[in-house]
N, C-alpha and C. Protein backbone atom coordinates (compact mmCIF):
# COMPACT_ATOMS: atom_id res chain seq x y z
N UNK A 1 0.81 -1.20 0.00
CA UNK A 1 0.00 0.00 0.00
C UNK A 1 0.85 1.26 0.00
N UNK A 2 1.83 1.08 -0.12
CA UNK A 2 3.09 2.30 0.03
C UNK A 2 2.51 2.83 -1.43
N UNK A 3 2.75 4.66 -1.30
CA UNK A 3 2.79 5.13 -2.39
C UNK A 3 0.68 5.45 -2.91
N UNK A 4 0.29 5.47 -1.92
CA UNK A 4 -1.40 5.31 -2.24
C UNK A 4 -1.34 6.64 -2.38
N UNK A 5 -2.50 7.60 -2.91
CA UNK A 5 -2.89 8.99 -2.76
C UNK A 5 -4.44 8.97 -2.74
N UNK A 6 -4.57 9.53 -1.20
CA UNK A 6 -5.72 9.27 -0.91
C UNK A 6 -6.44 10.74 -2.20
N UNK A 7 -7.34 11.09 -2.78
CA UNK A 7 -8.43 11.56 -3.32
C UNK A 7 -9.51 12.19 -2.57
N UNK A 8 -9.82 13.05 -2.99
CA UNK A 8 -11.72 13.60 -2.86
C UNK A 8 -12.48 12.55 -3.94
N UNK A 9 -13.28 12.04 -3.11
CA UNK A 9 -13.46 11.14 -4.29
C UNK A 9 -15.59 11.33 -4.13
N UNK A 10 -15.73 12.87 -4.29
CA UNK A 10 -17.06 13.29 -3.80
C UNK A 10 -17.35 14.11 -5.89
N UNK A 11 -18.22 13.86 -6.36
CA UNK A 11 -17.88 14.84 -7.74
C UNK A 11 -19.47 15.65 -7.55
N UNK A 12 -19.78 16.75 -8.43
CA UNK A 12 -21.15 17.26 -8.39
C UNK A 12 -21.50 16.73 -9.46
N UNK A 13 -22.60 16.30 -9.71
CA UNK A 13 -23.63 15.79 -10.60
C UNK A 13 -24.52 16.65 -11.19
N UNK A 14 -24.36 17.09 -12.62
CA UNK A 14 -25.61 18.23 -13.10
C UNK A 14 -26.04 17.55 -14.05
N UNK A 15 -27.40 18.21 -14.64
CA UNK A 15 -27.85 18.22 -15.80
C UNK A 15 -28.51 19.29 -16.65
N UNK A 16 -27.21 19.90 -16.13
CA UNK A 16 -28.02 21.36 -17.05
C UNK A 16 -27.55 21.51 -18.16
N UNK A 17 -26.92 21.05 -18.72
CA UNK A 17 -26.93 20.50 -20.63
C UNK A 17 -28.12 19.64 -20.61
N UNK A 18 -28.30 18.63 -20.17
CA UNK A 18 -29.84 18.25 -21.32
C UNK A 18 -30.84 19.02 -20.77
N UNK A 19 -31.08 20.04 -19.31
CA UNK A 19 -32.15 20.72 -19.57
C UNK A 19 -31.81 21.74 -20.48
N UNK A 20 -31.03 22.24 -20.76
CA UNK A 20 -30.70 23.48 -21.35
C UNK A 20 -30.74 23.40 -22.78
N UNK A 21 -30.71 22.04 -23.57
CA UNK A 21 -31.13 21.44 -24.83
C UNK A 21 -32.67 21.65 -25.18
N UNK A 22 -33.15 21.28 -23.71
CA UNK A 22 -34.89 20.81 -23.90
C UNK A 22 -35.26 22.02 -23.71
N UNK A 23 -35.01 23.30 -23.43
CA UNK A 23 -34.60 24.58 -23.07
C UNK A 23 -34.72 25.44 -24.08
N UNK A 24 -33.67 24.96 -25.04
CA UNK A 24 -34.03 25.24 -26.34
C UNK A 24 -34.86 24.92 -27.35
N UNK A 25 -35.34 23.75 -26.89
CA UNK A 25 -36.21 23.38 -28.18
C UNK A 25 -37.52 23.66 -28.24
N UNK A 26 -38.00 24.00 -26.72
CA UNK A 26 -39.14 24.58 -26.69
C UNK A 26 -39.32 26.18 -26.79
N UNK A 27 -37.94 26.74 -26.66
CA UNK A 27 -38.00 28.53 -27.52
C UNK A 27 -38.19 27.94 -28.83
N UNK A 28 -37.82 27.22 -29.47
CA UNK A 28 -37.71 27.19 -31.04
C UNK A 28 -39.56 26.74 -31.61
N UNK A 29 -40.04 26.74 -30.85
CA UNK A 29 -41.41 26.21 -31.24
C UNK A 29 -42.20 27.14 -30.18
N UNK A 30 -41.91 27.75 -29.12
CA UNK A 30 -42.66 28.48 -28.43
C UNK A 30 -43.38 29.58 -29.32
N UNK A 31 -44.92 30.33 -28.49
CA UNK A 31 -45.74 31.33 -29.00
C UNK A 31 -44.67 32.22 -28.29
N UNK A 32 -45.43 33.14 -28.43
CA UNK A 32 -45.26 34.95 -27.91
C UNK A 32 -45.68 34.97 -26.36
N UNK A 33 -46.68 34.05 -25.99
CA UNK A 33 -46.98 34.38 -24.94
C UNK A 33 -46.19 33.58 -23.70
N UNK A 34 -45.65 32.56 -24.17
CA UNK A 34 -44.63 31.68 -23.38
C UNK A 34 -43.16 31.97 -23.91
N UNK A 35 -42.57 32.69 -24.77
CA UNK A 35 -41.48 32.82 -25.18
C UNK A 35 -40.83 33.62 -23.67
N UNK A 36 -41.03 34.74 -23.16
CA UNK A 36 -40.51 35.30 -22.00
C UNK A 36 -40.30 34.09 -20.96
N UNK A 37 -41.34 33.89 -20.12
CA UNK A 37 -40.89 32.74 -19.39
C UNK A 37 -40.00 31.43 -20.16
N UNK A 38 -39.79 31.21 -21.29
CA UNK A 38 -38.95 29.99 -21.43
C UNK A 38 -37.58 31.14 -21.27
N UNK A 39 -37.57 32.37 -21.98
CA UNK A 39 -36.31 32.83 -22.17
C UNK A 39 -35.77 33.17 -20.45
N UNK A 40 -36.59 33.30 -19.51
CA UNK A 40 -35.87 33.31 -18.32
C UNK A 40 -35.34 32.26 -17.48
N UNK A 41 -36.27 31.52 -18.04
CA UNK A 41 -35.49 29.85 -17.66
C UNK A 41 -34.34 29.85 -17.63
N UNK A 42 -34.40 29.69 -19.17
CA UNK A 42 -33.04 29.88 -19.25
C UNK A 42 -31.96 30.35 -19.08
N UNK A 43 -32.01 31.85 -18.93
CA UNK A 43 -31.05 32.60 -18.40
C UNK A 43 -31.17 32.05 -16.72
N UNK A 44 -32.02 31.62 -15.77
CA UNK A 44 -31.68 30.80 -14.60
C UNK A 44 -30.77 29.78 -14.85
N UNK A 45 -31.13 29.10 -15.55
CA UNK A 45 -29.92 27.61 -16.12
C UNK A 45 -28.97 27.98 -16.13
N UNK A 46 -28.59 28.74 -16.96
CA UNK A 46 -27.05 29.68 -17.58
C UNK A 46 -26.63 29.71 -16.15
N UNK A 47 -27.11 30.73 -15.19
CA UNK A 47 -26.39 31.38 -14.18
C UNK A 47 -26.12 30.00 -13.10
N UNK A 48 -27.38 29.07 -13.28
CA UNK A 48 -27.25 28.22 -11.94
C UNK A 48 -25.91 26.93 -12.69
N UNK A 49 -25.44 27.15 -13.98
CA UNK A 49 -24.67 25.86 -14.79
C UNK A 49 -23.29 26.57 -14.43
N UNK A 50 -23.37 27.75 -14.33
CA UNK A 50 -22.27 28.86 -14.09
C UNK A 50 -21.92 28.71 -12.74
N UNK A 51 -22.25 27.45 -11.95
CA UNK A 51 -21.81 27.45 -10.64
C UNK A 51 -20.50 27.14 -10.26
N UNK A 52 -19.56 27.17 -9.67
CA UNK A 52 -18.14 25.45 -9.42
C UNK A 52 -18.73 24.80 -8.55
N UNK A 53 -18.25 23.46 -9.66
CA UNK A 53 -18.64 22.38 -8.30
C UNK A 53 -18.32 22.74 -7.04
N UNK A 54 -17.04 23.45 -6.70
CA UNK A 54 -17.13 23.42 -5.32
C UNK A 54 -17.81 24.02 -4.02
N UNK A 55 -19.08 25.17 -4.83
CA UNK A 55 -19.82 25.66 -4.44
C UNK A 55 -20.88 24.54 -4.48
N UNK A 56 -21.09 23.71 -5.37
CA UNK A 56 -22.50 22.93 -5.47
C UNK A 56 -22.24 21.72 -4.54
N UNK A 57 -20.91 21.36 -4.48
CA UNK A 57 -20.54 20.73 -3.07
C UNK A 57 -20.64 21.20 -1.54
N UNK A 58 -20.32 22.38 -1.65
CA UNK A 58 -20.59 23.18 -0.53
C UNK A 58 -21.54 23.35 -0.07
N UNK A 59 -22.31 23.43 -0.29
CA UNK A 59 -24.05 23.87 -0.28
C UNK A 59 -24.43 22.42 0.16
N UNK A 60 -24.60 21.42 -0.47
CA UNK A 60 -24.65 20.34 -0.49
C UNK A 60 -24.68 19.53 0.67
N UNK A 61 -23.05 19.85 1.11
CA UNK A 61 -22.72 19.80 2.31
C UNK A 61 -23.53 20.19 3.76
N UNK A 62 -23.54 22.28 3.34
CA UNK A 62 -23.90 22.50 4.31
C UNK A 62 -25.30 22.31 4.76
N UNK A 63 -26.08 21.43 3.81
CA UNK A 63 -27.35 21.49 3.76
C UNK A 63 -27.71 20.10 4.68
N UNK A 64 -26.45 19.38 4.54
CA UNK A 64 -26.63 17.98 5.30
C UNK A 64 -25.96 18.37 6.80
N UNK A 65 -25.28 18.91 6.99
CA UNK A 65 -24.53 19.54 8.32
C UNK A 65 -25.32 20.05 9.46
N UNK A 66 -26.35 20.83 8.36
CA UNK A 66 -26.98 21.84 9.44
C UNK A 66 -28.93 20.79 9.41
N UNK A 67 -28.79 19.87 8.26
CA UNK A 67 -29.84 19.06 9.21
C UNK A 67 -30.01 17.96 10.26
N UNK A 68 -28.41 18.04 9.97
CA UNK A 68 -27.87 17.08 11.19
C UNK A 68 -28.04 17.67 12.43
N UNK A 69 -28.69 18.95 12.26
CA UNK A 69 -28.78 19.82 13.92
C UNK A 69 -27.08 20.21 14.01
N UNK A 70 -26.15 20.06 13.60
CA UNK A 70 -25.23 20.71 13.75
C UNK A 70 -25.40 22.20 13.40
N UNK A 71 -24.73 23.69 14.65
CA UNK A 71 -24.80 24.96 14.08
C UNK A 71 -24.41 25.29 14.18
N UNK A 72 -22.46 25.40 14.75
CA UNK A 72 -21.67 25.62 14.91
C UNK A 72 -21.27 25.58 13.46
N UNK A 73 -19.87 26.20 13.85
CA UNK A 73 -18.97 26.34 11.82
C UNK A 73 -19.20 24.85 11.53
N UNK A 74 -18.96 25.22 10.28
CA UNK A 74 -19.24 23.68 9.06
C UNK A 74 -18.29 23.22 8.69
N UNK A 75 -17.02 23.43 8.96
CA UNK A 75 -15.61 22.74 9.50
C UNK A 75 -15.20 22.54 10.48
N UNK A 76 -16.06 22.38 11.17
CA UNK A 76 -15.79 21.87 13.03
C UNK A 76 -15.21 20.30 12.96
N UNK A 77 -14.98 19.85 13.97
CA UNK A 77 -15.15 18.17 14.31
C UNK A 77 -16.53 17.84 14.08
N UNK A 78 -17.19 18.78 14.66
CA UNK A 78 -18.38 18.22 15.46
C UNK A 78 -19.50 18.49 13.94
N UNK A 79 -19.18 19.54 12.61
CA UNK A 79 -19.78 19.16 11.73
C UNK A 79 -19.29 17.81 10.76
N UNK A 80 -17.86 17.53 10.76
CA UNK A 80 -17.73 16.68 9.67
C UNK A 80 -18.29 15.28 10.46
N UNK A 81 -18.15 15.16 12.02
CA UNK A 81 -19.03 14.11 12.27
C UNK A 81 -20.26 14.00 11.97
N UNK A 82 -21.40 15.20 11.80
CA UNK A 82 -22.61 15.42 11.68
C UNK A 82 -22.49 14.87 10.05
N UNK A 83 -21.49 15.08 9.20
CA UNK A 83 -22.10 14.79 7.66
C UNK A 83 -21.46 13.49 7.47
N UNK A 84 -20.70 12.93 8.45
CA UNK A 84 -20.25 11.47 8.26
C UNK A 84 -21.45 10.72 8.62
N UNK A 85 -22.06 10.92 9.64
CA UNK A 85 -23.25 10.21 10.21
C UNK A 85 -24.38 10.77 9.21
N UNK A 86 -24.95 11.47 8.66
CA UNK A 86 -25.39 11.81 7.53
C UNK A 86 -25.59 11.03 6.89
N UNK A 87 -24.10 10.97 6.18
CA UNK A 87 -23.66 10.57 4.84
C UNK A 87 -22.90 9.39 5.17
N UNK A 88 -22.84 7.90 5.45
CA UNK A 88 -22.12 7.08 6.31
C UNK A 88 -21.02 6.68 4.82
N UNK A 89 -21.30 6.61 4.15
CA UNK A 89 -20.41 6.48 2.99
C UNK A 89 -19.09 7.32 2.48
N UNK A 90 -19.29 8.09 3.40
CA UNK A 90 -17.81 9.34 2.74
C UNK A 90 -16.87 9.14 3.49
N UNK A 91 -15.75 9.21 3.25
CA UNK A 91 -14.52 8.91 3.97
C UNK A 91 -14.25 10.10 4.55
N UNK A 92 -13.21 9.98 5.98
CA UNK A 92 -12.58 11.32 6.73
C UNK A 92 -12.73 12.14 5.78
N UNK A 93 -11.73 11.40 5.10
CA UNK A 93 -11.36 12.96 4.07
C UNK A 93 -11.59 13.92 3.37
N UNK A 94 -12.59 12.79 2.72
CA UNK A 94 -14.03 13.76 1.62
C UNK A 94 -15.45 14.25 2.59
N UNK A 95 -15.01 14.18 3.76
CA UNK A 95 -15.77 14.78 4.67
C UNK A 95 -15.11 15.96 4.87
N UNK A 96 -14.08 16.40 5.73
CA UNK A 96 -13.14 16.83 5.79
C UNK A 96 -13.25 18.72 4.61
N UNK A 97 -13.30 17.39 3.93
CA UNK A 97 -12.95 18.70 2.20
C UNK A 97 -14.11 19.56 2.35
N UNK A 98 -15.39 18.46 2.27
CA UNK A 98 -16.66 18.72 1.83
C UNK A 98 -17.10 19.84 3.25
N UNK A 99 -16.88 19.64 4.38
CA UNK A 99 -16.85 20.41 5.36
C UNK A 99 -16.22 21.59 5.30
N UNK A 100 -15.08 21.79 4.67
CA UNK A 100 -14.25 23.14 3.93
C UNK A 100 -14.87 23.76 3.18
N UNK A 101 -15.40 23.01 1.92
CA UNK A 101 -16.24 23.90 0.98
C UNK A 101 -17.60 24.62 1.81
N UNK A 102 -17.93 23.41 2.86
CA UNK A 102 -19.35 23.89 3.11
C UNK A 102 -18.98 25.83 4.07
N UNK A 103 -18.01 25.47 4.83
CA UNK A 103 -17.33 26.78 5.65
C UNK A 103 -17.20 27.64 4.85
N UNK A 104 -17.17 27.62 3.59
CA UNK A 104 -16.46 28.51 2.65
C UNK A 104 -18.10 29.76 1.76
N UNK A 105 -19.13 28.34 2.13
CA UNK A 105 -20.26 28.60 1.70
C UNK A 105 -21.06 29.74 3.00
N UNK A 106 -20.48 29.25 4.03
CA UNK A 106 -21.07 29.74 5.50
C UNK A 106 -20.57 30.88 5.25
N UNK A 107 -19.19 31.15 4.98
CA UNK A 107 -18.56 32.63 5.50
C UNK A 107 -19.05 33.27 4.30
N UNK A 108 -19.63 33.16 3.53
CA UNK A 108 -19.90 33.87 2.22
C UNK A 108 -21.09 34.99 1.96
């Protein structure tokens, strides 16, 4: 095991390319009277696709942290235990991280 590198091994998951396809295809056939609301959609998509993952991790995070009843900072001990017990699948580490991003989201 010499020589391992442990990883974040947490990724964000979107789909705002195929909504943003289906997005388009209904401006391309839309009336006059639904053309505004599709065109703001979209510009929501744009801005919310325009995120970094490490904000959409963050959030993510802090969203599991603080329903853990944890309310102290979101890089505490006492939160990355709250999103390990949460989340029983994430390792120290990608707890750890994910608890960083979420702090990063808190102080913001």
């Amino acid at each position: 095991m010499f020589g391992t590198k442990r990883e974040l091994m947490v990724i964000a998951l979107r789909d705002t390319d195929v909504v943003a396809a289906e997005l388009r295809e209904a401006l391309a056939t839309a009336d006059e009277r639904e053309r505004p609301g599709l065109e703001r959609a979209a510009e929501l998509l744009a801005r919310a696709a325009a995120v970094p993952d490490a904000e959409v991790r963050g959030r993510w995070a802090l969203r599991r942290i603080t329903d853990a009843g944890c309310t102290g900072p979101a890089d505490s001990v006492q939160a990355v235990k709250a999103l390990r017990r949460a989340e029983p699948g994430l390792s120290l580490v990608s707890a750890v991280q994910l608890s960083k991003e979420a702090a990063a989201i808190q102080a913001a």
